[in-house]
PDB file of N, CA and C in Angstrom:
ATOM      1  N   UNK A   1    -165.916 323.618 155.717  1.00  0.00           N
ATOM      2  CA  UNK A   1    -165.764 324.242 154.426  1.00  0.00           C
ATOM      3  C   UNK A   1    -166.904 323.834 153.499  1.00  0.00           C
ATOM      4  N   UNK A   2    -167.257 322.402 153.455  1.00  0.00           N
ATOM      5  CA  UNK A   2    -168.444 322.149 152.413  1.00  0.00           C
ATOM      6  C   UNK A   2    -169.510 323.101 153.107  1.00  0.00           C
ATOM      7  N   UNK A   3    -169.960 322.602 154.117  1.00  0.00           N
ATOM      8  CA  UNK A   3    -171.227 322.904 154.714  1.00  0.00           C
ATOM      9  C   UNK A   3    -171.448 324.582 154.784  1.00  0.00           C
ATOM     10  N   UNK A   4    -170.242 325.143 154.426  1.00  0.00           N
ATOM     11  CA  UNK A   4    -170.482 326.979 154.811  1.00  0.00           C
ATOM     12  C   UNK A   4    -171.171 327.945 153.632  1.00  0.00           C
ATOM     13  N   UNK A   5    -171.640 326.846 152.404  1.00  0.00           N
ATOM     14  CA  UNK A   5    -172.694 327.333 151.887  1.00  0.00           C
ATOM     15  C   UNK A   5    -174.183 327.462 152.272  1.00  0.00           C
ATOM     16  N   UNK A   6    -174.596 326.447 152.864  1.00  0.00           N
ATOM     17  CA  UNK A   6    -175.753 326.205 153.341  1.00  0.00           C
ATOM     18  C   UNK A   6    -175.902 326.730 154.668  1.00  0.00           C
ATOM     19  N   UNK A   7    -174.241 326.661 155.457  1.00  0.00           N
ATOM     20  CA  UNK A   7    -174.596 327.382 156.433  1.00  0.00           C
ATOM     21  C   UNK A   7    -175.149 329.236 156.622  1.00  0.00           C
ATOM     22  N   UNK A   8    -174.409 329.626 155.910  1.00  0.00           N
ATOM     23  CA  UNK A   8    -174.389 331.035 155.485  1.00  0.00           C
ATOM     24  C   UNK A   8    -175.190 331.831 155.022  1.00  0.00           C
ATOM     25  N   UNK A   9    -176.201 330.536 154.098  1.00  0.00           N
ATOM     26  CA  UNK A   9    -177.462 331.120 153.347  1.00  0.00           C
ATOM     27  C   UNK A   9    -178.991 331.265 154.880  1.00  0.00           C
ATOM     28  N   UNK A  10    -178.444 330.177 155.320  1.00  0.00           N
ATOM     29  CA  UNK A  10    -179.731 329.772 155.834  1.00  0.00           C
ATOM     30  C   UNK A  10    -179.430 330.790 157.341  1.00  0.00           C
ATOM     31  N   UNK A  11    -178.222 331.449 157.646  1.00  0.00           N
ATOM     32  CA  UNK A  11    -177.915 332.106 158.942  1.00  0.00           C
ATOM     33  C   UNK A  11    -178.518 333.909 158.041  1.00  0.00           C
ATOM     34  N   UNK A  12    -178.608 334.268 157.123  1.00  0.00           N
ATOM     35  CA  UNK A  12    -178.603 334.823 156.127  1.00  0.00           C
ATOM     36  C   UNK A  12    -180.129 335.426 156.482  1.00  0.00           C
ATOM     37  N   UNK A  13    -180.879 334.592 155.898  1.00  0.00           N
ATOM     38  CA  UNK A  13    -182.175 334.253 155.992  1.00  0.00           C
ATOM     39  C   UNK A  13    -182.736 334.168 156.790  1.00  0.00           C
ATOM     40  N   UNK A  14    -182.512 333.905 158.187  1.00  0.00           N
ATOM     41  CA  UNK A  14    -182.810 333.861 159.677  1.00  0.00           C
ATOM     42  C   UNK A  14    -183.052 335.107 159.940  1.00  0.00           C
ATOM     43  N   UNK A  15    -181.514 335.628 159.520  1.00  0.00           N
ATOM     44  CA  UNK A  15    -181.608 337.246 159.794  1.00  0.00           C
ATOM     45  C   UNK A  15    -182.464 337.916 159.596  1.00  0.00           C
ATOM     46  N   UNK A  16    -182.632 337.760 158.518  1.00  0.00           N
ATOM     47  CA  UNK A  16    -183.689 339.070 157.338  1.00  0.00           C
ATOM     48  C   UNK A  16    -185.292 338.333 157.983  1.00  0.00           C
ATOM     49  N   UNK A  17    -185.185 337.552 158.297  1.00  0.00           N
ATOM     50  CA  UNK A  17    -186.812 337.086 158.890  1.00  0.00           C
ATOM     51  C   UNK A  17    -186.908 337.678 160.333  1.00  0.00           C
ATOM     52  N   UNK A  18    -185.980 337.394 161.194  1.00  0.00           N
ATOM     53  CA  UNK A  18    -185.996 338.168 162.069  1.00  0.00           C
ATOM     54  C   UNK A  18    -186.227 339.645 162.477  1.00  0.00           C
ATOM     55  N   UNK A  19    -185.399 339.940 161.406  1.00  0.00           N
ATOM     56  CA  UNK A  19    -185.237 341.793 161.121  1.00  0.00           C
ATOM     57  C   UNK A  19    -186.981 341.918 160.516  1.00  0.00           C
ATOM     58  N   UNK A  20    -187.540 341.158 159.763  1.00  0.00           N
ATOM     59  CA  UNK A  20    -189.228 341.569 159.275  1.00  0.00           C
ATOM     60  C   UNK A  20    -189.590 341.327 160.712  1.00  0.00           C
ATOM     61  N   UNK A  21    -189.468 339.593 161.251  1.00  0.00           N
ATOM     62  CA  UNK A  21    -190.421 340.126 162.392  1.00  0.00           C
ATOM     63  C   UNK A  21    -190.309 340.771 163.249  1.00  0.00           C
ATOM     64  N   UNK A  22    -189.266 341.537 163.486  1.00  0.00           N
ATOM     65  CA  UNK A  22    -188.780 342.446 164.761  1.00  0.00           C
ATOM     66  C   UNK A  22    -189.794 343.754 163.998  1.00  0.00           C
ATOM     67  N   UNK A  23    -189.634 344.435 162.684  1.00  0.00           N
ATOM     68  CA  UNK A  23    -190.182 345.476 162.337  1.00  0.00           C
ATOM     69  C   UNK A  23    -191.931 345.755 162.014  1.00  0.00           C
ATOM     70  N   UNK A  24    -192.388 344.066 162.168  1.00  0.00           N
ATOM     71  CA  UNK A  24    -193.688 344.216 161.922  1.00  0.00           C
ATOM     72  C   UNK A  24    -194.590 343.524 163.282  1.00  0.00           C
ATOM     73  N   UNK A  25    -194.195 343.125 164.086  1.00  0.00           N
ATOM     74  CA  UNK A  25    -194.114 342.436 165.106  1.00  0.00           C
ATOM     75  C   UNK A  25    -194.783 341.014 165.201  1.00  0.00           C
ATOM     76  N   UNK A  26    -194.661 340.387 164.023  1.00  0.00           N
ATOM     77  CA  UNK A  26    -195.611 339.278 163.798  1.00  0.00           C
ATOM     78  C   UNK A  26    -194.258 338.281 164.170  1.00  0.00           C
ATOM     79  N   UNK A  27    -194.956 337.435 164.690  1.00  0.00           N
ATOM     80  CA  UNK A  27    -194.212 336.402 166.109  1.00  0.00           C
ATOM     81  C   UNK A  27    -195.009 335.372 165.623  1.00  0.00           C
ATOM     82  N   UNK A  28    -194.309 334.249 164.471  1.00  0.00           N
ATOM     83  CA  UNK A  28    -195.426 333.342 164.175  1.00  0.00           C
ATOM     84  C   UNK A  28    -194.182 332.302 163.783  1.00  0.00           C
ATOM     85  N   UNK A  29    -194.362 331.026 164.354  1.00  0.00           N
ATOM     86  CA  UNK A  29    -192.884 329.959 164.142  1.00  0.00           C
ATOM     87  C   UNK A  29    -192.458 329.534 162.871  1.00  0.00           C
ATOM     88  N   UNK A  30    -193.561 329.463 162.157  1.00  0.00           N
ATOM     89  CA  UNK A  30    -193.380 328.772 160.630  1.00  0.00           C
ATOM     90  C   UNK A  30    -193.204 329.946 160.536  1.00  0.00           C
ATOM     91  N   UNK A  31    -193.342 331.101 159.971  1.00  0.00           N
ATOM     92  CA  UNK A  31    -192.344 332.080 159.144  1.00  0.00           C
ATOM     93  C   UNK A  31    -190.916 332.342 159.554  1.00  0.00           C
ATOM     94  N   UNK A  32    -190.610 331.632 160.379  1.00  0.00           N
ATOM     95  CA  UNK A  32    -188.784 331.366 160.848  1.00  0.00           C
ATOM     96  C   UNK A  32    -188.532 329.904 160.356  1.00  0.00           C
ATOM     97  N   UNK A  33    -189.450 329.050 160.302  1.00  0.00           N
ATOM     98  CA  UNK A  33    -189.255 327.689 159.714  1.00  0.00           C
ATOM     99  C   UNK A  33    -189.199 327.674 158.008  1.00  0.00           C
ATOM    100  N   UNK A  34    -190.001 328.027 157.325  1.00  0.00           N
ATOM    101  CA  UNK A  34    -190.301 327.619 155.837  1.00  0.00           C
ATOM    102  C   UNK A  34    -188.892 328.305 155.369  1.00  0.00           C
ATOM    103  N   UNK A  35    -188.801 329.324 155.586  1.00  0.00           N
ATOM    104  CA  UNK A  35    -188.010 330.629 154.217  1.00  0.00           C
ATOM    105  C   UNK A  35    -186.351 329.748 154.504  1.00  0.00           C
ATOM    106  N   UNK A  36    -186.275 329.352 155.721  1.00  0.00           N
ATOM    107  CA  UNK A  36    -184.861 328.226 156.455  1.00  0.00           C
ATOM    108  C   UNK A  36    -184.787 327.365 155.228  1.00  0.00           C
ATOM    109  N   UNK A  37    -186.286 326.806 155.180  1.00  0.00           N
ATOM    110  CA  UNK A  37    -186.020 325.397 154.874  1.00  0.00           C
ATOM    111  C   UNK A  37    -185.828 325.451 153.025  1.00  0.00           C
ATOM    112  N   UNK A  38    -186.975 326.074 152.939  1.00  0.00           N
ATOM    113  CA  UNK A  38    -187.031 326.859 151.469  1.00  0.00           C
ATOM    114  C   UNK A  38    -185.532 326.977 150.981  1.00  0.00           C
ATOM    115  N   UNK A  39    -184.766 327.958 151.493  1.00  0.00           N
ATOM    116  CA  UNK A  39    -183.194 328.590 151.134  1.00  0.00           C
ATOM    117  C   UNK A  39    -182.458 327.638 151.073  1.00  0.00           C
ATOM    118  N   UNK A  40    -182.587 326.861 152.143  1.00  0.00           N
ATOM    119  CA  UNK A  40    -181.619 325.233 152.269  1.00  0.00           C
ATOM    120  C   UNK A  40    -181.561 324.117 151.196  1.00  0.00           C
ATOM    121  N   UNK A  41    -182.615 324.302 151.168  1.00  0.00           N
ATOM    122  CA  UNK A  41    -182.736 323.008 149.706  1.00  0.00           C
ATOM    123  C   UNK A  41    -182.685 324.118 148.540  1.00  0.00           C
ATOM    124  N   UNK A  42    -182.902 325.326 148.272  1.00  0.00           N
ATOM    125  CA  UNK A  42    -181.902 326.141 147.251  1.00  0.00           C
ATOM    126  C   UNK A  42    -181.002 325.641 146.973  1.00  0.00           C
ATOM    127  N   UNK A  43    -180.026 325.804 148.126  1.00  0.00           N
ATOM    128  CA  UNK A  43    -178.450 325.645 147.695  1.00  0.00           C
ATOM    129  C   UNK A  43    -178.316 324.587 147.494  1.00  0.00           C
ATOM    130  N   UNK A  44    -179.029 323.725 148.613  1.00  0.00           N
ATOM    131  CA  UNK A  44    -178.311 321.946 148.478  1.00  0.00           C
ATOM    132  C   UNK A  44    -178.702 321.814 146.719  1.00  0.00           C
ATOM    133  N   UNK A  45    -180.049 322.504 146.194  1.00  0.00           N
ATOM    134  CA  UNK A  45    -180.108 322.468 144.589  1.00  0.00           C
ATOM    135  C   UNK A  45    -178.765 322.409 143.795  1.00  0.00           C
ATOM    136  N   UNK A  46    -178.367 323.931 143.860  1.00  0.00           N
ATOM    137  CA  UNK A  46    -177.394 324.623 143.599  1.00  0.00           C
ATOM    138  C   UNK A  46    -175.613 324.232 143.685  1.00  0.00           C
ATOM    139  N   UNK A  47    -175.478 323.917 144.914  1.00  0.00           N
ATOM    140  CA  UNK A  47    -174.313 323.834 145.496  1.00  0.00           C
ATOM    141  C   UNK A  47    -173.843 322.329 145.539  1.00  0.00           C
ATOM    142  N   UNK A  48    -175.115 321.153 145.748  1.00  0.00           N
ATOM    143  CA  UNK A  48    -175.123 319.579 146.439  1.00  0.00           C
ATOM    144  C   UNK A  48    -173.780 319.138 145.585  1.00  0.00           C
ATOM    145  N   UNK A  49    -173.774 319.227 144.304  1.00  0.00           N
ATOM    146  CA  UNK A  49    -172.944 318.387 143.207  1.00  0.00           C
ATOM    147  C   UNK A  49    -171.226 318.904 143.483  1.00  0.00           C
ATOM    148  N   UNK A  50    -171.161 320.096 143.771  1.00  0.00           N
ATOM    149  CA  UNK A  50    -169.697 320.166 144.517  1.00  0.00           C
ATOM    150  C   UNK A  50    -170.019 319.792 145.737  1.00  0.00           C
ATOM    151  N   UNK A  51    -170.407 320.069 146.699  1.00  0.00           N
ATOM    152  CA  UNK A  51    -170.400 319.333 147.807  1.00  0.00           C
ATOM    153  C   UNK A  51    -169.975 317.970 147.835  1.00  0.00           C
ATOM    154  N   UNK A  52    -171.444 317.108 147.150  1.00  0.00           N
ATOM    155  CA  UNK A  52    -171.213 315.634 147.125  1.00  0.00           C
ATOM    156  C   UNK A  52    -169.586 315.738 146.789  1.00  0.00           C
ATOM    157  N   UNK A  53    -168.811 315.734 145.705  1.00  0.00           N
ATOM    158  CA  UNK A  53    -167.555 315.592 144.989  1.00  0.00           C
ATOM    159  C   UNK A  53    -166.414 316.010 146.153  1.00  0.00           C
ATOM    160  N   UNK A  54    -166.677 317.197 146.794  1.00  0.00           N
ATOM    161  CA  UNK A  54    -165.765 317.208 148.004  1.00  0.00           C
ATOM    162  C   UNK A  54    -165.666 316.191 149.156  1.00  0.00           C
ATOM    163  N   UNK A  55    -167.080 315.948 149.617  1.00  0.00           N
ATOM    164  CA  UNK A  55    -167.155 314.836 150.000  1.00  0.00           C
ATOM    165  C   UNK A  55    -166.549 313.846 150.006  1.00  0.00           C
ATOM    166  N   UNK A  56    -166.461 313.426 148.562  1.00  0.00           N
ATOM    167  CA  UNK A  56    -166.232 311.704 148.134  1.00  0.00           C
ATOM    168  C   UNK A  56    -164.743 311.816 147.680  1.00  0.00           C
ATOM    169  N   UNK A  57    -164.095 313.119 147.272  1.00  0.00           N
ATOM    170  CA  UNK A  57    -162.500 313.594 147.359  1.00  0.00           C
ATOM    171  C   UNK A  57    -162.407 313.504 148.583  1.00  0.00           C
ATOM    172  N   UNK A  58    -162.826 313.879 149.871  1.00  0.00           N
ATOM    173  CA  UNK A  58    -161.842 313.682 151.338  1.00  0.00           C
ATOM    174  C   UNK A  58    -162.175 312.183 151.666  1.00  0.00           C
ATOM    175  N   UNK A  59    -163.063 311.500 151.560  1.00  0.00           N
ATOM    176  CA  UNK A  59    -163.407 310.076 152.067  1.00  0.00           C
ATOM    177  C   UNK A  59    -162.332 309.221 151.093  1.00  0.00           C
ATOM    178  N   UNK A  60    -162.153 309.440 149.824  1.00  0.00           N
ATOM    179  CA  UNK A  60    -161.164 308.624 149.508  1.00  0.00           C
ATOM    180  C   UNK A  60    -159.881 308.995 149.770  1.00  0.00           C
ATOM    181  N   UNK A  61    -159.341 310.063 150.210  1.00  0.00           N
ATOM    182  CA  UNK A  61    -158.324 310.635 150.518  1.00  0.00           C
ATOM    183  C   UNK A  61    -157.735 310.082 151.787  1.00  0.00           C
ATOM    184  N   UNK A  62    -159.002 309.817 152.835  1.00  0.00           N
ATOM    185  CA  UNK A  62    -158.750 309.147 153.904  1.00  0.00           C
ATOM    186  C   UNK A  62    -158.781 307.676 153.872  1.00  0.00           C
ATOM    187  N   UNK A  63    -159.737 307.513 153.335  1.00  0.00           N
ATOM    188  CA  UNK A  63    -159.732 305.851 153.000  1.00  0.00           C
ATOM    189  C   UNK A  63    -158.183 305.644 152.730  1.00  0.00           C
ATOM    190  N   UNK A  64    -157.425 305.744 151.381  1.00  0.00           N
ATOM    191  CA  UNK A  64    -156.219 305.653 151.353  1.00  0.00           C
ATOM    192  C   UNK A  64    -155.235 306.048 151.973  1.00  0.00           C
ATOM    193  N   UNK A  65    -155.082 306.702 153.026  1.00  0.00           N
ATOM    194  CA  UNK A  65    -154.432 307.161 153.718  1.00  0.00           C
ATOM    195  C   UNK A  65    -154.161 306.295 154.947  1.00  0.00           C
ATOM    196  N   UNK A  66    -155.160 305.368 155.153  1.00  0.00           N
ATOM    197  CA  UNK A  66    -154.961 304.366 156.599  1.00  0.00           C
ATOM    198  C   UNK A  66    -154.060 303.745 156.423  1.00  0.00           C
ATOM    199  N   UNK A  67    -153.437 303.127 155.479  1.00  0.00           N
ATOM    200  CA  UNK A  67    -152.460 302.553 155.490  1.00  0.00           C
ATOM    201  C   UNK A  67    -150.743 303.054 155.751  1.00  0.00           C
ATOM    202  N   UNK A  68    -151.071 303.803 155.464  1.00  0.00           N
ATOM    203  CA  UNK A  68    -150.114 304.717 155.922  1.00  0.00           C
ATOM    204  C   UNK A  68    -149.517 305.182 157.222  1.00  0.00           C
ATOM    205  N   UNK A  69    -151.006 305.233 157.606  1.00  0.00           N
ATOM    206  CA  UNK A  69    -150.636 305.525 159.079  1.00  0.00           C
ATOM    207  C   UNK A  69    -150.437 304.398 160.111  1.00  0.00           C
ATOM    208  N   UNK A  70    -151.998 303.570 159.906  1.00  0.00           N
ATOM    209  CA  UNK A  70    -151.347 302.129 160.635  1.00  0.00           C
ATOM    210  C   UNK A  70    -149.818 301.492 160.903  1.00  0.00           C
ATOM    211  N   UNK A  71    -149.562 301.370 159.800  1.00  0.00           N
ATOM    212  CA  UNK A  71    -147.467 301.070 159.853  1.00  0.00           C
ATOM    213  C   UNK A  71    -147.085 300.964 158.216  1.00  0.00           C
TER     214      UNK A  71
END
């Protein structure tokens, strides 16, 4: 669930690079690498600060929770 922002953008973006290089036929690795990496740190911009917070809501959620389960 956190990660399906970044996942989504960057599967997103793959696409549409693909779809250029399929239509122009330029076959070159870094133009499948940068626009990835570019979009990714977008969101992590964008998105990181809920993320982080979901994050650190399930880790303490579990943290407190061991006791519980142990006995």
């Amino acid at each position: 669930m956190v990660a399906a922002p970044m996942l989504l953008t960057v599967l997103a973006v793959g696409l549409l690079v693909s779809i250029f290089q399929a239509a122009t036929q330029i076959n070159e690795a870094t133009l499948t690498f940068v626009p990835k990496i570019v979009a990714a740190v977008a969101v992590l911009a964008v998105a990181g600060p809920w993320m982080l917070t979901t994050l650190v809501d399930y880790l303490q959620r579990t943290l407190q929770a061991i006791p519980t389960v142990v006995g």
